[in-house]
Protein backbone atom coordinates (compact mmCIF):
# COMPACT_ATOMS: atom_id res chain seq x y z
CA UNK A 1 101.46 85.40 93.29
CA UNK A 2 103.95 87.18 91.26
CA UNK A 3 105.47 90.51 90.48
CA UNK A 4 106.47 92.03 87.31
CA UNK A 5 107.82 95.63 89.69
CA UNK A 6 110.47 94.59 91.38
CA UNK A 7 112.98 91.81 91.94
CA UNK A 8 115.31 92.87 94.63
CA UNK A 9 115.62 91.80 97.97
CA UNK A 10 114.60 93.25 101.26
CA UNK A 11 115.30 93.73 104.77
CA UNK A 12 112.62 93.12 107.12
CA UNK A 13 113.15 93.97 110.20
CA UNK A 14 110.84 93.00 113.54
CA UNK A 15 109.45 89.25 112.45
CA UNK A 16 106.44 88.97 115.15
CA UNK A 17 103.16 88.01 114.25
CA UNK A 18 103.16 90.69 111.23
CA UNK A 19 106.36 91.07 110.55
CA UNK A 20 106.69 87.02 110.48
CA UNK A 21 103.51 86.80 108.44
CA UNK A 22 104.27 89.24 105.62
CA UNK A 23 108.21 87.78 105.51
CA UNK A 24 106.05 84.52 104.27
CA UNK A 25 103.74 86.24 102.03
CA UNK A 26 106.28 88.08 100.35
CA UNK A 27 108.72 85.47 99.59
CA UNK A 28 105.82 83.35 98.53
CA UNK A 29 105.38 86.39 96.10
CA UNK A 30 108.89 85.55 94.55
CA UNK A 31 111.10 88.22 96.37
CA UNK A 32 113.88 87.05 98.46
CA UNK A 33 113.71 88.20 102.05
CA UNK A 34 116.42 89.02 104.58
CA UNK A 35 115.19 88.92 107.96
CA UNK A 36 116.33 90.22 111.67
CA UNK A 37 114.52 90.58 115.16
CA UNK A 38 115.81 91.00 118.17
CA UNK A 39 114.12 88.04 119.61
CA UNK A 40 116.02 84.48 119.18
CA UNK A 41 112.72 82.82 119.07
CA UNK A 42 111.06 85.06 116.33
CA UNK A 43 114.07 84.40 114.33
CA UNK A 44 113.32 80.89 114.88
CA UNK A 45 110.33 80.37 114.20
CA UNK A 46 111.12 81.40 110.25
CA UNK A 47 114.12 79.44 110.20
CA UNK A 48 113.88 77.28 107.09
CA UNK A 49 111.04 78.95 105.42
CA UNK A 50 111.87 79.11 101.59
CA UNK A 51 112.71 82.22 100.39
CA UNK A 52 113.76 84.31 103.72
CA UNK A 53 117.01 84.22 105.34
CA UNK A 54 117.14 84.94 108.49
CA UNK A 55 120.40 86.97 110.28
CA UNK A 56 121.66 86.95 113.73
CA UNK A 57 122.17 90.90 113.55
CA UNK A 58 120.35 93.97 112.32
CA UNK A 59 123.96 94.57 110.04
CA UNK A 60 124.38 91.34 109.06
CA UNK A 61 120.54 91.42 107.10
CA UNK A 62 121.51 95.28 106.12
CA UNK A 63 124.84 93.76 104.92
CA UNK A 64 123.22 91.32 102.61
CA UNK A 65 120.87 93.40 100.48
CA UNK A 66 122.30 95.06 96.97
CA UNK A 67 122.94 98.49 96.94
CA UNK A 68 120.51 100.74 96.73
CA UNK A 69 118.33 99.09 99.39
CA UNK A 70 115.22 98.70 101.11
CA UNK A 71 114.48 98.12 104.68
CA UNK A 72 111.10 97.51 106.05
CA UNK A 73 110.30 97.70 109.71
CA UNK A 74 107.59 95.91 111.60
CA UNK A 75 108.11 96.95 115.20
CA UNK A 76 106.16 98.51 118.15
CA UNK A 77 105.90 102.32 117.70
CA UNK A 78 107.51 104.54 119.79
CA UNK A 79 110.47 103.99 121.73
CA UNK A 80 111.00 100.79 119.96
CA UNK A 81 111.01 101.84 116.40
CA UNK A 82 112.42 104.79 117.17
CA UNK A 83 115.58 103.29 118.64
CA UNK A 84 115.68 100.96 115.62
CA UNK A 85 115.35 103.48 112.73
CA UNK A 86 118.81 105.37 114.66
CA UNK A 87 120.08 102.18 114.15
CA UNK A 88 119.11 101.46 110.51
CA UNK A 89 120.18 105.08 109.60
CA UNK A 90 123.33 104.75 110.66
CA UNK A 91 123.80 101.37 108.50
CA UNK A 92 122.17 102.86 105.15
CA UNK A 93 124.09 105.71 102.54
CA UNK A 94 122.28 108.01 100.10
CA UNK A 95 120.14 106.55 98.15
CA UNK A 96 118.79 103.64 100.44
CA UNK A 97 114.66 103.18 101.85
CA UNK A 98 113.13 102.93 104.59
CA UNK A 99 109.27 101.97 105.11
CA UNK A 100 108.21 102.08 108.13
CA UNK A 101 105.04 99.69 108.69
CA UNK A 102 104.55 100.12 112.35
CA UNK A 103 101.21 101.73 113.68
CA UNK A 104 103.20 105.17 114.48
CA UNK A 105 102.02 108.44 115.07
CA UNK A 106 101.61 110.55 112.10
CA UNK A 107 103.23 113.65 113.61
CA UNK A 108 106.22 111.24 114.04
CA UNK A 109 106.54 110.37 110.74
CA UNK A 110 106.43 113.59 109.00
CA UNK A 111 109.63 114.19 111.52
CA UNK A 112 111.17 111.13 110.89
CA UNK A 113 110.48 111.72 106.76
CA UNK A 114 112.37 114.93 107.23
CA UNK A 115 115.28 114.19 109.09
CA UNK A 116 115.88 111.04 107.24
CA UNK A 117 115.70 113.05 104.02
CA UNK A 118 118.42 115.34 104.95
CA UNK A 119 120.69 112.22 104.37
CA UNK A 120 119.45 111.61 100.75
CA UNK A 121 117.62 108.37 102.36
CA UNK A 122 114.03 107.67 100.97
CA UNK A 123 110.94 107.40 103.76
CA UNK A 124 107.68 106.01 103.49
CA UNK A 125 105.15 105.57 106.16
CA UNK A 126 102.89 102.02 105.96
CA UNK A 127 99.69 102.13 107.55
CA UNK A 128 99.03 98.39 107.65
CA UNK A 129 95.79 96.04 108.58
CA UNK A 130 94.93 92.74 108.06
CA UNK A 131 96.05 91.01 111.27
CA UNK A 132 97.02 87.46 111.54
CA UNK A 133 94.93 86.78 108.24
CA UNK A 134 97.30 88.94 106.11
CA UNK A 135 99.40 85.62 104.95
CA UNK A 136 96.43 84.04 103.40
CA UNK A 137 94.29 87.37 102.40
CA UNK A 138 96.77 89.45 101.70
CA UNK A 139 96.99 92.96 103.43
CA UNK A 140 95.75 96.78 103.21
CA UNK A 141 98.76 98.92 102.80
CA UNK A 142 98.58 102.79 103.24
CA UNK A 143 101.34 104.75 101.79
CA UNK A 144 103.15 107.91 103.07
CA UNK A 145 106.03 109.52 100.59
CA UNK A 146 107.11 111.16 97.93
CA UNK A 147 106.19 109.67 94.87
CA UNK A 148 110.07 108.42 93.50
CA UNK A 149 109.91 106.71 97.05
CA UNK A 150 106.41 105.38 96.60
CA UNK A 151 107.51 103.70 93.10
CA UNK A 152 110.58 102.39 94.70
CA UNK A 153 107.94 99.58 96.86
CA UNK A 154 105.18 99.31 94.52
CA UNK A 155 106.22 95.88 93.37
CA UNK A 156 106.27 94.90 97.05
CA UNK A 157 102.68 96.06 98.11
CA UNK A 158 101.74 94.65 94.99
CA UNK A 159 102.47 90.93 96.05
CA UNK A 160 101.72 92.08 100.04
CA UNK A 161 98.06 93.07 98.94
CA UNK A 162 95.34 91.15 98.15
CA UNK A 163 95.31 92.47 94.56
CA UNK A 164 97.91 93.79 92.10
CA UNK A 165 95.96 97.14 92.05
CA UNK A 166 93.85 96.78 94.50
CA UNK A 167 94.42 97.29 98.75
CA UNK A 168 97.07 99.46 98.57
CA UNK A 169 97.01 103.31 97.91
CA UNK A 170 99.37 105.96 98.16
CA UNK A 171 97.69 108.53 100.23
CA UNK A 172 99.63 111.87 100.27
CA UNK A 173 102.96 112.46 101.18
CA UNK A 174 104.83 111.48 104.86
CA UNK A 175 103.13 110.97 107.46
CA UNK A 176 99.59 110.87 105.39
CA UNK A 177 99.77 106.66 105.54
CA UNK A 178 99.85 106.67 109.60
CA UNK A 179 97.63 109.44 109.13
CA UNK A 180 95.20 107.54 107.17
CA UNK A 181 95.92 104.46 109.19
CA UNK A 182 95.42 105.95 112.58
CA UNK A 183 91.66 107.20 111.38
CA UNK A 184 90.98 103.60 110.05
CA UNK A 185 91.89 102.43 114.05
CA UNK A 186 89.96 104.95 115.31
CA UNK A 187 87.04 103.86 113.35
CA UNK A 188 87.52 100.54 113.87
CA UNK A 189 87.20 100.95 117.86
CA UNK A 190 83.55 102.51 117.10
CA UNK A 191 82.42 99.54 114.91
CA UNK A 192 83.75 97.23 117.21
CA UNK A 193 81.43 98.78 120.33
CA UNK A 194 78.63 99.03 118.15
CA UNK A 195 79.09 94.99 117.95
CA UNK A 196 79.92 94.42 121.46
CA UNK A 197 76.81 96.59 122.76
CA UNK A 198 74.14 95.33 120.39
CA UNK A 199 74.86 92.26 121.33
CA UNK A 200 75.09 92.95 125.00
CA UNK A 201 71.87 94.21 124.67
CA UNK A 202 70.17 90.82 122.74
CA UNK A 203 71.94 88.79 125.90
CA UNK A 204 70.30 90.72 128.38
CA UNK A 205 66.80 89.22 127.39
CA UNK A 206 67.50 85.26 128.37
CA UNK A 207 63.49 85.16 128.70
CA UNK A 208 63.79 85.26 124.40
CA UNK A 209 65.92 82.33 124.41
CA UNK A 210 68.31 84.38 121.37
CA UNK A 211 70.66 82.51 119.79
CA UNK A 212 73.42 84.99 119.49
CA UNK A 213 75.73 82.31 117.27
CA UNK A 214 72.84 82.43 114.74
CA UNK A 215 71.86 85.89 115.16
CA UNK A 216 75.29 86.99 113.65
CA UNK A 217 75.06 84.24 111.15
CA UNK A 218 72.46 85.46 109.72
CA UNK A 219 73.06 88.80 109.95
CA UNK A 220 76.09 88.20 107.88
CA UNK A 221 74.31 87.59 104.54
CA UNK A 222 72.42 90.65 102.58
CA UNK A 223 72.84 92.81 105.83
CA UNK A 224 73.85 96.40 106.24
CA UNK A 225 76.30 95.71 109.24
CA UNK A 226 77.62 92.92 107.36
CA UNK A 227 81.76 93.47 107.64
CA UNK A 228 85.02 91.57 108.97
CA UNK A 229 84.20 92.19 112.15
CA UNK A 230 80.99 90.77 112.25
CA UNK A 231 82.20 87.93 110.27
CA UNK A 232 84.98 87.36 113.89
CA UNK A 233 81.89 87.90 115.95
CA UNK A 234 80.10 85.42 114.72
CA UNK A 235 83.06 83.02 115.00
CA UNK A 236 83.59 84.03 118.60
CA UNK A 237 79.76 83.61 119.18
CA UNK A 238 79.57 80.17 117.25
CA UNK A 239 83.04 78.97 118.91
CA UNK A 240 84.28 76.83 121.76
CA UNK A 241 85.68 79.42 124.44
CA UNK A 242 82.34 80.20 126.72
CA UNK A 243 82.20 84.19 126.74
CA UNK A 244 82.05 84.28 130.43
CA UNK A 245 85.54 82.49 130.73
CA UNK A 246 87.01 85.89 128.53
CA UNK A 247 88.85 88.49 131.19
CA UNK A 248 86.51 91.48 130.56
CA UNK A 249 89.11 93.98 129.66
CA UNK A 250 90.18 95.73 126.03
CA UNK A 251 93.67 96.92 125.64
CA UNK A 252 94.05 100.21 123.39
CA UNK A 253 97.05 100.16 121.34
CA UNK A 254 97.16 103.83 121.12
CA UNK A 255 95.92 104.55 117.48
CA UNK A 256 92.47 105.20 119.44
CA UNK A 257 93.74 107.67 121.55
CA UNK A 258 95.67 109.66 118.25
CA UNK A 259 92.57 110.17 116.63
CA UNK A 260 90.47 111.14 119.78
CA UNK A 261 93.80 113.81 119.79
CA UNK A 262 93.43 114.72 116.12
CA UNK A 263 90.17 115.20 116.74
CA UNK A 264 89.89 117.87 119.71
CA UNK A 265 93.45 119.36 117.48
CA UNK A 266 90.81 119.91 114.25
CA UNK A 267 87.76 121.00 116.69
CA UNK A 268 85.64 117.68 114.38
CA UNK A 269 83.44 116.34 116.42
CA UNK A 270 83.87 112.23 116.84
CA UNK A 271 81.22 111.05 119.64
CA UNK A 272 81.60 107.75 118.21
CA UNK A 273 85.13 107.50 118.59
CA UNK A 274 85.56 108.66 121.96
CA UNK A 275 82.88 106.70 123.32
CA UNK A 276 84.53 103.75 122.31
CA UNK A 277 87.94 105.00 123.83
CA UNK A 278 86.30 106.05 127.05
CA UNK A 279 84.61 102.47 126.80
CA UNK A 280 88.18 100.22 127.06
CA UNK A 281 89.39 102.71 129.99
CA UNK A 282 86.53 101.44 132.07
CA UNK A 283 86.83 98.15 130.93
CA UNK A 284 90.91 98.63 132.17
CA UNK A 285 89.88 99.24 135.71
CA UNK A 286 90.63 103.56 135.19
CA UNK A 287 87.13 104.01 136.10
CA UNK A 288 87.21 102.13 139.38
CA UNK A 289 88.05 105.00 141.49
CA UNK A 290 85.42 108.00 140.27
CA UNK A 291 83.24 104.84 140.66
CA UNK A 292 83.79 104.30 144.36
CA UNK A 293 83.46 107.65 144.93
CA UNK A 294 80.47 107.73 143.28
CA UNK A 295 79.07 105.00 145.52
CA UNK A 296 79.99 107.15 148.49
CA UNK A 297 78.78 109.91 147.78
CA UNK A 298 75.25 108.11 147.01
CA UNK A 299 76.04 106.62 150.54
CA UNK A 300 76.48 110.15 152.09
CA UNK A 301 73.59 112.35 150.61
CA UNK A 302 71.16 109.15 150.56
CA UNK A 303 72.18 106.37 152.88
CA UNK A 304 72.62 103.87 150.18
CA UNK A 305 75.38 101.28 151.11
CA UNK A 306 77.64 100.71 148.03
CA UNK A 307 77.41 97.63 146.47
């Protein structure tokens, strides 16, 4: 990989499993990376890697860039990132970046784009997906910002992509990239049940001896719900780790729950994507209660013992 856009360095700042991952990908990419998180072993664990630096402090990596710079968070939204950006703002002068690549709220953004602005700082918002397969397949970017701040980290999407001009976009201004990433969660919850149920379903026929392993296989070649995901079901299907030994609970993130809000906020109906929402509450115990109820009131108007 290599970029003709841009040579300068930049600060990234949270270096977990992302953050860590796209460090790698761009310095492979032939831009020099100063790194900081607030966890010794993160910094660790990309100590030595060619092409990144890692610092001890969050002014130390801010210290080392050229001037006008670029800072690129990878943190937990909310609280986290919020705290963080304070910190970065204070640090930065006129004419400095931030891009914010965390999975934040859009609302949030278009605040944070506005304040920030007010200091002659640049903002973009980065929608990003490609989990712990972005070092090797690059990853989708989605852009928030105005468009001299959008040019500003072309070259960098460029070499975090999978493509030069392809798997990044500038979407609209702030805000519109956690906009546009939020939706892409959202929609990703309702594929992922669609998976999980259809599949449910084929197991609950053992008399018809499926082979859900090969099912998905084959399903992967030529057919309409061919994707990624399918592609990471079939791999779960086909793998080592017996399904019944998995802890049947799915953590929501919170990107789910944004776009079930921007939904009732619009009026647009999204069955789908509630569904799917409602689904990983019950599967996080929230349903246990209206469930025991349920069981006694069966018990009171019909005698039926719970169980």
């Amino acid at each position: 990989m290599s970029t003709d856009r841009v040579s300068s360095p930049l600060a990234l700042i949270g270096l977990g499993k992302m953050g860590a991952n796209m460090a790698r990908r761009l310095a492979r990419g032939g831009i020099s990376v100063h790194g900081f998180d607030a966890s010794a072993r993160a910094r660790a664990a990309l100590a030595g890697e060619p092409g990144v630096v890692v610092h001890e402090s969050l002014a130390a990596a801010l210290g080392a860039l050229p001037v006008p710079r670029v800072v690129w968070m990878m943190l937990p939204s909310g609280a986290a990132s919020e705290q963080v950006l304070g910190e970065i703002q204070a640090l930065l002068t006129a004419g400095d970046l931030i891009v914010d690549g965390a999975n934040a709220n859009y609302l949030d953004s278009q605040r944070r784009g506005a304040e920030i602005a007010q200091h002659g700082i640049g903002f973009v918002d980065c929608g990003v997906s490609g989990g712990v397969w972005g070092l090797e397949n690059g990853y989708c970017l989605m852009l928030g910002g105005e468009r001299p701040a959008i040019e500003r980290v072309i070259g960098y999407a460029q070499v975090l992509a999978p493509g030069r001009e392809r798997g990044w976009l500038h979407c609209g201004p702030s805000g519109a990239g956690h906009f546009v990433k939020m939706i892409h969660n959202g929609i990703e919850y309702g594929m992922m049940q669609a998976l999980a149920e259809g599949f449910a379903l084929l197991a609950g026929r053992p008399e018809l001896d499926l082979d859900l392993g090969q099912i998905a296989e084959n399903w992967r070649h030529a057919s309409v719900v061919r994707s990624w995901l399918l592609d990471l079901t079939t791999q779960a299907l086909q793998g080592t780790e017996a399904l019944e030994t998995i802890a049947p609970r799915v953590a929501d993130s919170g990107e789910g729950r944004w776009s079930v809000d921007e939904a009732i906020r619009q009026g647009t109906p999204a069955p789908v994507l509630v569904a799917a929402l409602m689904s990983r509450f019950d599967s996080q115990g929230k349903a246990d209660t209206a469930n025991r109820l349920l069981a006694l009131m069966r018990k009171g108007f019909g005698g039926h013992e719970p169980g």
